[in-house]
Protein backbone atom coordinates (compact mmCIF):
# COMPACT_ATOMS: atom_id res chain seq x y z
CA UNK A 1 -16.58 16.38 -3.62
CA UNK A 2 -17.09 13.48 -6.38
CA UNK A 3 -14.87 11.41 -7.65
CA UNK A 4 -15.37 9.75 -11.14
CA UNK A 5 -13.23 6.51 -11.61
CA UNK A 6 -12.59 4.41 -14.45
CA UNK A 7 -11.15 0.59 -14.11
CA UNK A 8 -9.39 0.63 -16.92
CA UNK A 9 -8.49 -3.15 -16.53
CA UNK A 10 -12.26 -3.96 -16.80
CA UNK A 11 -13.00 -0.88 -19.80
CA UNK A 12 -13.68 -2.97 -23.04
CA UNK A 13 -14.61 -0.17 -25.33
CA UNK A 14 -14.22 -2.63 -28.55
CA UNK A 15 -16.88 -4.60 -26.69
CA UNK A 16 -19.91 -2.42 -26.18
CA UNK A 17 -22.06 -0.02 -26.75
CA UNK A 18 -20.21 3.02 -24.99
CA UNK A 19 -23.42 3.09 -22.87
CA UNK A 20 -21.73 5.44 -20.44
CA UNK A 21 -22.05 8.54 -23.11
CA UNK A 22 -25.24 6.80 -24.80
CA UNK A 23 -27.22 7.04 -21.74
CA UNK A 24 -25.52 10.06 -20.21
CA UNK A 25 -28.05 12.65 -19.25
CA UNK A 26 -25.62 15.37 -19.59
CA UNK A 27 -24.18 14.32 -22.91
CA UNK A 28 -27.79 14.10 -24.34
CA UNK A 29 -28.57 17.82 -23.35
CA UNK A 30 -25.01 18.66 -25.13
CA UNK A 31 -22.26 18.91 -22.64
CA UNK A 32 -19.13 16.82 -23.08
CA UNK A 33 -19.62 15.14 -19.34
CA UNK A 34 -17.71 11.74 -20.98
CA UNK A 35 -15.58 12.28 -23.93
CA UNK A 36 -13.75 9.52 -26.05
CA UNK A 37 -9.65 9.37 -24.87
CA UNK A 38 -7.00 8.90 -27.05
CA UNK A 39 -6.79 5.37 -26.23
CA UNK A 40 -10.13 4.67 -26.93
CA UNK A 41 -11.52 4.61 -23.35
CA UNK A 42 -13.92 7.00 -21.76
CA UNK A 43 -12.84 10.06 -19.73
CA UNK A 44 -15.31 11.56 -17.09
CA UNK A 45 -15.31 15.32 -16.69
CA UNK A 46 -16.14 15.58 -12.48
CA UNK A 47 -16.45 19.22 -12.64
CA UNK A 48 -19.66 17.90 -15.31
CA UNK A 49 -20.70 15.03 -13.59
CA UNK A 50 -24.08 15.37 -11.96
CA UNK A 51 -23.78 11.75 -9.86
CA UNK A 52 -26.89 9.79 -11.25
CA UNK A 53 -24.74 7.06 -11.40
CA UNK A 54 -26.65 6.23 -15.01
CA UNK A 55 -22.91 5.10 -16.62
CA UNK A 56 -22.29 2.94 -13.66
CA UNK A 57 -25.36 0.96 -13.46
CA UNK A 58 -25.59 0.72 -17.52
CA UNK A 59 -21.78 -0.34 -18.33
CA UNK A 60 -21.59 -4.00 -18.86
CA UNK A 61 -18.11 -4.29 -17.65
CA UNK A 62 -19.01 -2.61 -14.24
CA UNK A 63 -15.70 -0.68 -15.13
CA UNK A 64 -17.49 3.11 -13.43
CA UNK A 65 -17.47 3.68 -10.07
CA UNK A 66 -18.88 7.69 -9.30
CA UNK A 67 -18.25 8.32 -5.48
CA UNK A 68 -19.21 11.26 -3.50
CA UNK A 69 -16.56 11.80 -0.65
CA UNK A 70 -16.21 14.88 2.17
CA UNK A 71 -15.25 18.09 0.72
CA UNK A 72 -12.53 18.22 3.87
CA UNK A 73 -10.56 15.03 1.88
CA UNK A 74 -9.85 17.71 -1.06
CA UNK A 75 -6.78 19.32 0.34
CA UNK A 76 -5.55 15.57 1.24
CA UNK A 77 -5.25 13.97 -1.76
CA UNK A 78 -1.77 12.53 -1.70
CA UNK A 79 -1.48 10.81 -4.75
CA UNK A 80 -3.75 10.32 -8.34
CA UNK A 81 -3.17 7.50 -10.97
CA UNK A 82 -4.33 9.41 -13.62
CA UNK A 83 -7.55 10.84 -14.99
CA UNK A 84 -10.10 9.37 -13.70
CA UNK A 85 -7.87 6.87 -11.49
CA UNK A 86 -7.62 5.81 -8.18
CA UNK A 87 -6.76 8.19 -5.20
CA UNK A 88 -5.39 8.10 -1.55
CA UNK A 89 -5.87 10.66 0.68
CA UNK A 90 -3.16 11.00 3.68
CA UNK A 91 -0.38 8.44 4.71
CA UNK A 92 0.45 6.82 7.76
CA UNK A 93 3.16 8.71 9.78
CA UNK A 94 5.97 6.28 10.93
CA UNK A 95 7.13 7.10 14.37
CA UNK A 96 10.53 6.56 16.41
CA UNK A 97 10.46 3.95 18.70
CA UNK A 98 6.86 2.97 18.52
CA UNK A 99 5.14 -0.22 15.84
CA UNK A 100 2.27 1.68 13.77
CA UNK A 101 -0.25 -0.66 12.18
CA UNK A 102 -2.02 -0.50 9.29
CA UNK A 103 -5.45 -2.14 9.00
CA UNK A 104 -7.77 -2.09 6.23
CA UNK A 105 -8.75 -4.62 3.50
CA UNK A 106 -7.02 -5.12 -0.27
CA UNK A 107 -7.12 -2.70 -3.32
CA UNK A 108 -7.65 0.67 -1.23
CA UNK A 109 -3.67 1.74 -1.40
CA UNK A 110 -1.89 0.04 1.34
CA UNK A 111 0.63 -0.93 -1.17
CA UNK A 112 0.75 2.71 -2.35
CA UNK A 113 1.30 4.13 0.78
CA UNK A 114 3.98 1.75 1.33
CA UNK A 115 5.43 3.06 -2.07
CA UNK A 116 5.38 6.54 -1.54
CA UNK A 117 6.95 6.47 1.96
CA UNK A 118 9.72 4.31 0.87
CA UNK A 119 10.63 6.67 -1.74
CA UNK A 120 9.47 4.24 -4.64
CA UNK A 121 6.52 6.54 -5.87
CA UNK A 122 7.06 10.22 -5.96
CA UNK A 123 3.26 11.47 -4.61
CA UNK A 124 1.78 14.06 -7.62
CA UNK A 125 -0.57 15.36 -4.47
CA UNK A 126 -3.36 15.13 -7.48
CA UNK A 127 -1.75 17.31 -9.93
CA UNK A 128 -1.77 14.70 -12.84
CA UNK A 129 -0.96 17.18 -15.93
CA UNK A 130 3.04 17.76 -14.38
CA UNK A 131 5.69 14.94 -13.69
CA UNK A 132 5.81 14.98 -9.45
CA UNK A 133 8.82 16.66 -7.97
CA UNK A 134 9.81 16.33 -4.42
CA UNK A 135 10.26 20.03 -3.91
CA UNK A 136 6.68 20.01 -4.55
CA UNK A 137 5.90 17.44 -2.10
CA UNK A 138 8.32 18.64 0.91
CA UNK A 139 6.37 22.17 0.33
CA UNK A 140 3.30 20.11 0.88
CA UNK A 141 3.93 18.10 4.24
CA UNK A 142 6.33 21.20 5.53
CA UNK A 143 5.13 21.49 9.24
CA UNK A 144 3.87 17.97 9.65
CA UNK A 145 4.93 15.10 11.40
CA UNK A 146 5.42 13.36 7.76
CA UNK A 147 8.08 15.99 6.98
CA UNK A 148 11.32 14.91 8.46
CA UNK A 149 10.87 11.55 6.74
CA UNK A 150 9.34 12.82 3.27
CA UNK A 151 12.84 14.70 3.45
CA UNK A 152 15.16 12.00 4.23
CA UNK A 153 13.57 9.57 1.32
CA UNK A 154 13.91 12.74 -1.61
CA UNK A 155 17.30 13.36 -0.07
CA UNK A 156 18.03 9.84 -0.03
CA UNK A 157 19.30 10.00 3.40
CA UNK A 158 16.71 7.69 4.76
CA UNK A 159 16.57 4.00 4.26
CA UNK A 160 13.63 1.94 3.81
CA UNK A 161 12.93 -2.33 4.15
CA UNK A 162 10.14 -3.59 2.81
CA UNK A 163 8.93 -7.34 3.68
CA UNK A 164 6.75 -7.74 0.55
CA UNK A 165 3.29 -9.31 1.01
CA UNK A 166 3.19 -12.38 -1.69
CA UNK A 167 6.25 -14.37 -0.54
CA UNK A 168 4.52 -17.24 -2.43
CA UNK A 169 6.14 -15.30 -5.84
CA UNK A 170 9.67 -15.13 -4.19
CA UNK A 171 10.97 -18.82 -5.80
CA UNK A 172 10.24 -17.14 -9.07
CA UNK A 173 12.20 -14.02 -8.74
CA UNK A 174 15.43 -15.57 -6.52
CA UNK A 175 17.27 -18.24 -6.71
CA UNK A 176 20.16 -20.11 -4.43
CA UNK A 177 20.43 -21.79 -0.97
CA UNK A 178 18.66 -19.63 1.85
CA UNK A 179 22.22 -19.55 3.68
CA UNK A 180 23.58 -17.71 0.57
CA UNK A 181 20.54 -15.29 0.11
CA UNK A 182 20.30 -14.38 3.91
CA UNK A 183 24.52 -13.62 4.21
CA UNK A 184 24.45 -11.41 1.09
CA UNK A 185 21.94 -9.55 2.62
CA UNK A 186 22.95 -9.14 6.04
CA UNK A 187 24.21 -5.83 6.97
CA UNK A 188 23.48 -5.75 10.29
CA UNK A 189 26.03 -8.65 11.07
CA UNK A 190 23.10 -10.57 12.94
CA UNK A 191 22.89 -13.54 10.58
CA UNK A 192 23.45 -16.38 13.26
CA UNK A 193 21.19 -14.89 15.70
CA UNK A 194 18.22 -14.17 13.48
CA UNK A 195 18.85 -17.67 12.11
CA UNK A 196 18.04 -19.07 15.38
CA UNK A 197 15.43 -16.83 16.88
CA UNK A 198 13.44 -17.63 13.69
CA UNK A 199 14.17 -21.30 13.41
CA UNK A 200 15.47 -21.09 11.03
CA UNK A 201 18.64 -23.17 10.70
CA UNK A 202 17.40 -26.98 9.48
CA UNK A 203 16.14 -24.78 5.86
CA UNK A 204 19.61 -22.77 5.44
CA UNK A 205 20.80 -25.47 2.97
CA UNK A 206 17.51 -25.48 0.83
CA UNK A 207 17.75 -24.06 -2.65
CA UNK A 208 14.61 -21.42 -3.17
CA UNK A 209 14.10 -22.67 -6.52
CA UNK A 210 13.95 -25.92 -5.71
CA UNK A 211 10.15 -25.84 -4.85
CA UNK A 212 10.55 -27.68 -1.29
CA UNK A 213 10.01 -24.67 0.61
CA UNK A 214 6.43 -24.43 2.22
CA UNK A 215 4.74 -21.06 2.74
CA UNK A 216 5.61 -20.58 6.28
CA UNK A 217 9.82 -21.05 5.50
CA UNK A 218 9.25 -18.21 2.50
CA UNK A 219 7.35 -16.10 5.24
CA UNK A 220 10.28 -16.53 7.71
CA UNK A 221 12.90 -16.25 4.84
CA UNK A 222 11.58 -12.82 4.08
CA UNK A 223 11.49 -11.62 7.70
CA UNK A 224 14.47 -12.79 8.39
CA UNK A 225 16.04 -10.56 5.26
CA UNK A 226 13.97 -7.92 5.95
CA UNK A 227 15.24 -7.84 9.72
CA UNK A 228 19.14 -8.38 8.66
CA UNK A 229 19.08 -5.26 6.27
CA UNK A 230 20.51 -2.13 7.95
CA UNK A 231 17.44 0.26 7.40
CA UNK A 232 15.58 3.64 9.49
CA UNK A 233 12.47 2.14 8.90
CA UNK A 234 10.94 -1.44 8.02
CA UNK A 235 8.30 -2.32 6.49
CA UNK A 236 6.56 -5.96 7.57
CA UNK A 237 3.35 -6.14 4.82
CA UNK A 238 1.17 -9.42 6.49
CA UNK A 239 4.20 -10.81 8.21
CA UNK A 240 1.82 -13.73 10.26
CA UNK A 241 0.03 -15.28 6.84
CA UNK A 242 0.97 -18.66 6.08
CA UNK A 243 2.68 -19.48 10.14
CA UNK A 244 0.76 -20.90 12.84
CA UNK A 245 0.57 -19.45 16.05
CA UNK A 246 3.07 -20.00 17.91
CA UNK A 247 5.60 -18.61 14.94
CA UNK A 248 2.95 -16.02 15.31
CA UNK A 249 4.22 -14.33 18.37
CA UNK A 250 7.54 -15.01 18.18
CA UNK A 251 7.61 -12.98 15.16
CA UNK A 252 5.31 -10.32 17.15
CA UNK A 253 7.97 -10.29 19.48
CA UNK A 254 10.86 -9.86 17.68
CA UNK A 255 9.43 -6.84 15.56
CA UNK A 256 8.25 -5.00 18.80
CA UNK A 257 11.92 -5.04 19.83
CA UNK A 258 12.97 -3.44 16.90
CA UNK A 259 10.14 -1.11 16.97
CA UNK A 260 12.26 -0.13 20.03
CA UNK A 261 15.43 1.29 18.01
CA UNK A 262 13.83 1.59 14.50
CA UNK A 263 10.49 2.77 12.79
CA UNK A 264 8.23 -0.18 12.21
CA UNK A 265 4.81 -0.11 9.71
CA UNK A 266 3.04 -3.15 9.86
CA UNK A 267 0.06 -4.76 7.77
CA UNK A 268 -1.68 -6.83 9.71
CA UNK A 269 -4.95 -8.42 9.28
CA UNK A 270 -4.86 -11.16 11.91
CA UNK A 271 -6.55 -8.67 14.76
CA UNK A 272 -4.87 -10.37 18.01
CA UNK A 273 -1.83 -9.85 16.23
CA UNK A 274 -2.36 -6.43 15.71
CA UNK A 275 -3.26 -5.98 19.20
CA UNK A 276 -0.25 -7.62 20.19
CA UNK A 277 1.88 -5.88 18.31
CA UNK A 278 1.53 -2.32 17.70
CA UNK A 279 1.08 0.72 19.65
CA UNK A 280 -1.26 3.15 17.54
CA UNK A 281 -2.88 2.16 14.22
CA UNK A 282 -4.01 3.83 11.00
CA UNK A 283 -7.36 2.14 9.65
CA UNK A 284 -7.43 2.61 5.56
CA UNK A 285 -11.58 2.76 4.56
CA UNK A 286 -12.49 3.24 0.63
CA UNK A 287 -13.56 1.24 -2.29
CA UNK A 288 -11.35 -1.38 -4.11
CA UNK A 289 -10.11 0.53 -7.09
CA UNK A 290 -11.81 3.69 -6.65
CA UNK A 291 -9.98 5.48 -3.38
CA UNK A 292 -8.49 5.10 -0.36
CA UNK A 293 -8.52 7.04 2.77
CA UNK A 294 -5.51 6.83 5.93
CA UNK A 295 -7.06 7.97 8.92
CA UNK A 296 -5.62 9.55 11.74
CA UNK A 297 -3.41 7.56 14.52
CA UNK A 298 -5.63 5.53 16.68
CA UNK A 299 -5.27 3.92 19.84
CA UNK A 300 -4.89 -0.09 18.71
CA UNK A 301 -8.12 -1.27 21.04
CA UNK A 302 -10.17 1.70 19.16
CA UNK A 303 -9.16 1.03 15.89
CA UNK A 304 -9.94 -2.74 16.16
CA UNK A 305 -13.24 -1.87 17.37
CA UNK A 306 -13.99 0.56 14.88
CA UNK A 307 -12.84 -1.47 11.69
């Protein structure tokens, strides 16, 4: 199986030569292997493609990436961005009762998987000519463990939290004292004691705006409005960057006692954490931009070991 993809961010067909068709072996002896797209931008044929990897050595933009992949991954393609775009194959499977990690490194579809479990991206499963239906995608995960839960989030019976990764962004897209922001969220009717497990209680008067909240206060102030919102499952995406240690494990803590009642995915790239933390973990392998793969459940040890 090869995949052809095309950074579109990097493609600067006003700036060159189009050296991917120039030099394309295939296009010389008459085939249309890369074509000209409506927007200007090449478009790789993969059922054409021989994988010389001529286009991606001779782009200037290093906007080509051709990857040959397992011919197993082809009936696991979850989701496409378009011709020639990236792709994940599988998605971690939340589970009740249990914290599931998720290790890998940036740009490979962490984010994506996030998005398509919490009901945010409807998967197309590859099929990028038709808008994606859930009917579709129930059909495809019908006698998995992802079922029940692909179900609840098209049937909107399911409720997601997500802790969002760059809380360094949050003073631009919220404003008021972190009292206010943490009540209106609070569903749970937990405010005071989530306050104080998370130390929370000498910033509750700060304004978010204001630009006197450090990294590790935004950190907290997300977890702690993650954790407050009434939810099945939770989402914590690098909930350890910017605190030291000790804030470290008490955050480890509190999310493995929730992992108790509720579904917990975690991103985690601080390894002791992870260890600390979860109970199984899915390692994501692939190339920025290009694909990304979910493997299977792992044991946490294993899976640290292996990545």
């Amino acid at each position: 199986m090869r995949i052809a993809v095309l950074l579109r961010d990097r493609c600067r067909p006003k700036r060159c030569s189009m050296e991917c068709i120039k030099y394309c072996p295939r296009v010389r002896t008459g085939d249309e292997t890369i074509v000209i797209g409506e927007d200007g931008k090449p478009i790789i044929s993969e059922e054409l493609c021989v994988g010389c990897g001529i286009c991606v050595h001779r782009c200037p933009f290093e906007a080509i990436k051709i990857v040959g992949l397992p011919e197993e991954l082809e009936t696991d393609l979850v989701h496409q961005f378009g011709k020639n775009g990236f792709r994940l194959f599988r998605l971690p499977v939340p589970k009740e009762g249990r914290c599931v990690g998720i290790l890998g490194p940036n740009g490979i579809g962490k984010t994506t998987a996030i998005n398509i479990l919490s009901g945010r991206i409807i998967p197309n499963l590859g099929d990028i000519d038709f808008k994606p239906s859930w009917d579709k995608v129930l059909e495809y995960f019908r006698g998995t463990e992802l079922y029940d839960h692909i179900k609840g989030v098209a049937d909107e019976t399911v409720k997601v939290a997500v802790k969002p990764q760059y809380v360094d962004k949050i003073p631009k897209i919220m404003k008021g004292k972190i009292e206010d922001v943490l009540r209106n969220v609070d569903e749970r009717e937990r405010f005071d004691e989530v306050v104080q497990r998370l130390s929370l209680t000498n910033v509750l008067n700060k304004r978010i705006e204001s630009g006197r909240i450090s990294g590790g206060e935004l950190q907290l102030l997300t977890i702690a409005a993650t954790l407050l919102k009434d939810a099945d499952l939770y989402f914590f995406d690098e909930p350890s960057s910017y605190l030291d240690i000790y804030q470290r494990l008490n955050v480890s803590r509190i999310l493995r006692e929730l992992a108790e009642k509720r579904k917990v995915l975690v991103v985690e790239h601080d390894l002791a954490i992870l260890d600390f933390l979860c109970n199984v973990v899915h390692i994501l392998y692939g190339e920025e931009g290009a694909f990304g793969v979910v493997t299977h459940p792992k044991a946490v040890r294993h899976a640290i070991n292996i990545y």
